[in-house]
N, C-alpha and C. Protein backbone atom coordinates (compact mmCIF):
# COMPACT_ATOMS: atom_id res chain seq x y z
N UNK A 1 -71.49 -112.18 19.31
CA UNK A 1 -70.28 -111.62 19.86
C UNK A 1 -70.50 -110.14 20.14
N UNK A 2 -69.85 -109.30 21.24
CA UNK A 2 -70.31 -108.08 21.88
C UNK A 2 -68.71 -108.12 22.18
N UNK A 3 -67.95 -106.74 21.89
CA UNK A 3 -67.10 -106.11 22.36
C UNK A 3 -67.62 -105.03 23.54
N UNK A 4 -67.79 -104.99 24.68
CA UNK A 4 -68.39 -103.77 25.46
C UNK A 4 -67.69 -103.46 26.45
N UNK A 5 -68.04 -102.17 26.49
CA UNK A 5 -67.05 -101.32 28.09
C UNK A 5 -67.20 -101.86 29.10
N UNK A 6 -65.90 -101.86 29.79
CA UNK A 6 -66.53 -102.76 31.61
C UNK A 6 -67.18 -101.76 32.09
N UNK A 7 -66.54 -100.29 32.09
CA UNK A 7 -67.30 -99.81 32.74
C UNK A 7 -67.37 -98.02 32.23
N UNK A 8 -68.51 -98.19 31.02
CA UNK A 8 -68.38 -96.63 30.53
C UNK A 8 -67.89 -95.55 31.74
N UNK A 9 -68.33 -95.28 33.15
CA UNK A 9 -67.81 -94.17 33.52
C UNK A 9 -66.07 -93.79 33.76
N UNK A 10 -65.46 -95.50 33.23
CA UNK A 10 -64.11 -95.22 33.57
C UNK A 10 -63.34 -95.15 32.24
N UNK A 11 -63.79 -94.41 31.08
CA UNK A 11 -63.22 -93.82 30.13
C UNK A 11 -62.54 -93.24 30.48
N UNK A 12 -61.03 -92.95 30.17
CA UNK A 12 -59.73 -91.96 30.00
C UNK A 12 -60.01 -91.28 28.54
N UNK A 13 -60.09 -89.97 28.79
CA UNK A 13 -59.94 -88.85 27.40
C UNK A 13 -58.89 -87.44 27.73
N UNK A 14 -58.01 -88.33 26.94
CA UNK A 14 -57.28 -86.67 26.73
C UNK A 14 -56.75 -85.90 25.40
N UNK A 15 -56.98 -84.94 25.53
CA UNK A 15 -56.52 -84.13 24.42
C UNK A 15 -55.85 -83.00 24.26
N UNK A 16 -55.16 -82.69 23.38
CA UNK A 16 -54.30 -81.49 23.29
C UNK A 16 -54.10 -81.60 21.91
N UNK A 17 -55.00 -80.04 21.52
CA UNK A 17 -55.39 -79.92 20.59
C UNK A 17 -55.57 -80.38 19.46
N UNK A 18 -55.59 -81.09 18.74
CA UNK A 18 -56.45 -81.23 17.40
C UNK A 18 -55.79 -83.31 17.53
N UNK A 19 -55.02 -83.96 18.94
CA UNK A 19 -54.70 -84.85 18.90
C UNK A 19 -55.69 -85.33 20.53
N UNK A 20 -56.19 -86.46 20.07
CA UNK A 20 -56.23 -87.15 21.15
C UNK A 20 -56.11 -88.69 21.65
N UNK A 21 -56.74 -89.06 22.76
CA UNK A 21 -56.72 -90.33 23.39
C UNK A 21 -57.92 -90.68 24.16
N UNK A 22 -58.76 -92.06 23.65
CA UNK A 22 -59.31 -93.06 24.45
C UNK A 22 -58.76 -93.88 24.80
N UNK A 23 -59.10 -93.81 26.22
CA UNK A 23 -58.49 -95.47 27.09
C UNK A 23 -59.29 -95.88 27.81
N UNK A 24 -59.38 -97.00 27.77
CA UNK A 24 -60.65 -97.73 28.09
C UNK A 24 -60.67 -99.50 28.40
N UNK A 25 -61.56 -100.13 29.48
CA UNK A 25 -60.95 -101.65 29.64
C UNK A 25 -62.08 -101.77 28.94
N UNK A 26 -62.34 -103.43 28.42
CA UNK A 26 -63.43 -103.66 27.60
C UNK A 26 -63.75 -105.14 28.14
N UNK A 27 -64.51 -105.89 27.87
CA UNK A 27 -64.80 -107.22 27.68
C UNK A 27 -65.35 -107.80 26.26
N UNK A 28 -65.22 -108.76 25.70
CA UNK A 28 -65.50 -109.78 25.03
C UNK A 28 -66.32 -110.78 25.35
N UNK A 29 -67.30 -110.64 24.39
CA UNK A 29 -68.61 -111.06 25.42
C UNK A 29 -68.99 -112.63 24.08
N UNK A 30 -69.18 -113.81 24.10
CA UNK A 30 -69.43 -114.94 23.34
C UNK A 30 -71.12 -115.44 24.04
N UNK A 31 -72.07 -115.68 23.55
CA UNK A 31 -73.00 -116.28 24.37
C UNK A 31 -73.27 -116.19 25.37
N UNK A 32 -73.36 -114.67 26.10
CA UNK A 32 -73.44 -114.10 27.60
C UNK A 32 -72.31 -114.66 27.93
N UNK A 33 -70.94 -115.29 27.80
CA UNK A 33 -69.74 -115.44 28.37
C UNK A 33 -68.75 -114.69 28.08
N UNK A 34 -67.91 -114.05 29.27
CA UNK A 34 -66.81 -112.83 28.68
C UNK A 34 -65.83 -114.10 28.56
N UNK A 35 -64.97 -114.04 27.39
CA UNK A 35 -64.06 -114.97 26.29
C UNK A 35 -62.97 -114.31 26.77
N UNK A 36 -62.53 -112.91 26.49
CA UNK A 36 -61.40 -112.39 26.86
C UNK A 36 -61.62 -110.80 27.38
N UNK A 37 -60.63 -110.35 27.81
CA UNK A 37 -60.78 -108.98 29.02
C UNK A 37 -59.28 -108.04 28.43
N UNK A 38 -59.19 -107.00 28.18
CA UNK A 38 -58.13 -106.14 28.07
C UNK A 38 -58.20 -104.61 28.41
N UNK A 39 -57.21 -104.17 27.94
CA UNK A 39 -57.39 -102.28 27.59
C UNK A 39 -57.28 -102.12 25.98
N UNK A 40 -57.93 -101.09 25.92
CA UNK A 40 -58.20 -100.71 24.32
C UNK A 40 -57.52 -98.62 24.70
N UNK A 41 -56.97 -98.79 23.59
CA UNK A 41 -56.32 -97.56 23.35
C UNK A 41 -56.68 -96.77 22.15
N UNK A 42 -57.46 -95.49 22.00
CA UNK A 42 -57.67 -95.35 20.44
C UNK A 42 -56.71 -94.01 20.46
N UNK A 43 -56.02 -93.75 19.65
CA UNK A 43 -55.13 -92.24 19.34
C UNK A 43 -56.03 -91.76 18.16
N UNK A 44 -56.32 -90.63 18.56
CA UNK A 44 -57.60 -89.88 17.32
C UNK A 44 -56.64 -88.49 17.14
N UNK A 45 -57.24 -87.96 15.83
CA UNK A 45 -57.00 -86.84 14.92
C UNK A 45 -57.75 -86.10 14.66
N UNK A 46 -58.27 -84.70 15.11
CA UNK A 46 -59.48 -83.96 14.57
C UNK A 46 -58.78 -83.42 12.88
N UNK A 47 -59.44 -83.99 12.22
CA UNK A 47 -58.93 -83.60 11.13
C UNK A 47 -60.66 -82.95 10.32
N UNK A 48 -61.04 -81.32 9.72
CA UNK A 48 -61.30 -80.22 9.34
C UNK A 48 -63.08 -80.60 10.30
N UNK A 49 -62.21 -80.78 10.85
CA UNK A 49 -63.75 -80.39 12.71
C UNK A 49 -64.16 -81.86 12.99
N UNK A 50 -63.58 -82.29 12.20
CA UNK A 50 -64.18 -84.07 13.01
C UNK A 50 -62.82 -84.94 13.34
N UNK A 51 -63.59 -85.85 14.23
CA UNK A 51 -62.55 -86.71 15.04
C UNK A 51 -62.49 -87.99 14.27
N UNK A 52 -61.32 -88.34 13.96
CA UNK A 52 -61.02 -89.54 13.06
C UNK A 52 -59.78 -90.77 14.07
N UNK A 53 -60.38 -91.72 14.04
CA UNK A 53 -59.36 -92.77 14.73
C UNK A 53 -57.97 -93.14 13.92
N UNK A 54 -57.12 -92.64 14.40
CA UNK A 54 -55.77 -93.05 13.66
C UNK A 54 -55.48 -94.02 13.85
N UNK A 55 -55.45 -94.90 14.92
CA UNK A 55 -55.07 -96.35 15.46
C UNK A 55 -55.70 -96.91 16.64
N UNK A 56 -55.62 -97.81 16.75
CA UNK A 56 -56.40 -98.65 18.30
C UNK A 56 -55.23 -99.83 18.47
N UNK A 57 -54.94 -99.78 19.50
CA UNK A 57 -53.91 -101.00 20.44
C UNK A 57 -54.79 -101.21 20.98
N UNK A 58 -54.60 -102.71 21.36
CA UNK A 58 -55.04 -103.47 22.91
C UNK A 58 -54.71 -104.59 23.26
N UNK A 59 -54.69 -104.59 24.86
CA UNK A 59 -54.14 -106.14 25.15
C UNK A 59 -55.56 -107.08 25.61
N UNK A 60 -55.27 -108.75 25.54
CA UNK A 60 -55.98 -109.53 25.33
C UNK A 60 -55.75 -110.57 26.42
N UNK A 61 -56.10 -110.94 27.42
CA UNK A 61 -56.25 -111.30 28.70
C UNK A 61 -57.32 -112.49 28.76
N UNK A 62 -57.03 -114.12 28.48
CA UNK A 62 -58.13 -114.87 28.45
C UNK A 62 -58.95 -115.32 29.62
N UNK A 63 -60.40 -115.49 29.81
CA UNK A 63 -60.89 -115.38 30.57
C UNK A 63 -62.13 -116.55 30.33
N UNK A 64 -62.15 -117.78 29.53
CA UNK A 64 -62.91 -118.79 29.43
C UNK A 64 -62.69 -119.47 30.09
């Protein structure tokens, strides 16, 4: 099983200051077959100089 980016150059990053956001579509990958397709959302926290993931949403779109 492989969770992977459809397409690393179409990362969304934004930030304002010490809060941010990844957005990103992904695939679900089973035996070279993508299983399911969504967006993944991570809300991050720089908390004392490093970036920590506070949460991840995503939706789940079947595709077998």
């Amino acid at each position: 099983m492989t969770r992977a980016f459809r397409d690393p150059n179409q990362i969304e990053i934004r930030q304002d200051g010490d809060l941010g956001l990844a957005i990103f579509n992904y695939d679900f990958v089973i035996n070279d077959k993508v299983h399911h397709s969504g967006l993944e959302v991570w809300q991050l926290c720089k908390i004392d100089g490093q970036w920590k993931i506070l949460s991840v949403t995503w939706t789940s779109y079947d595709r077998s």
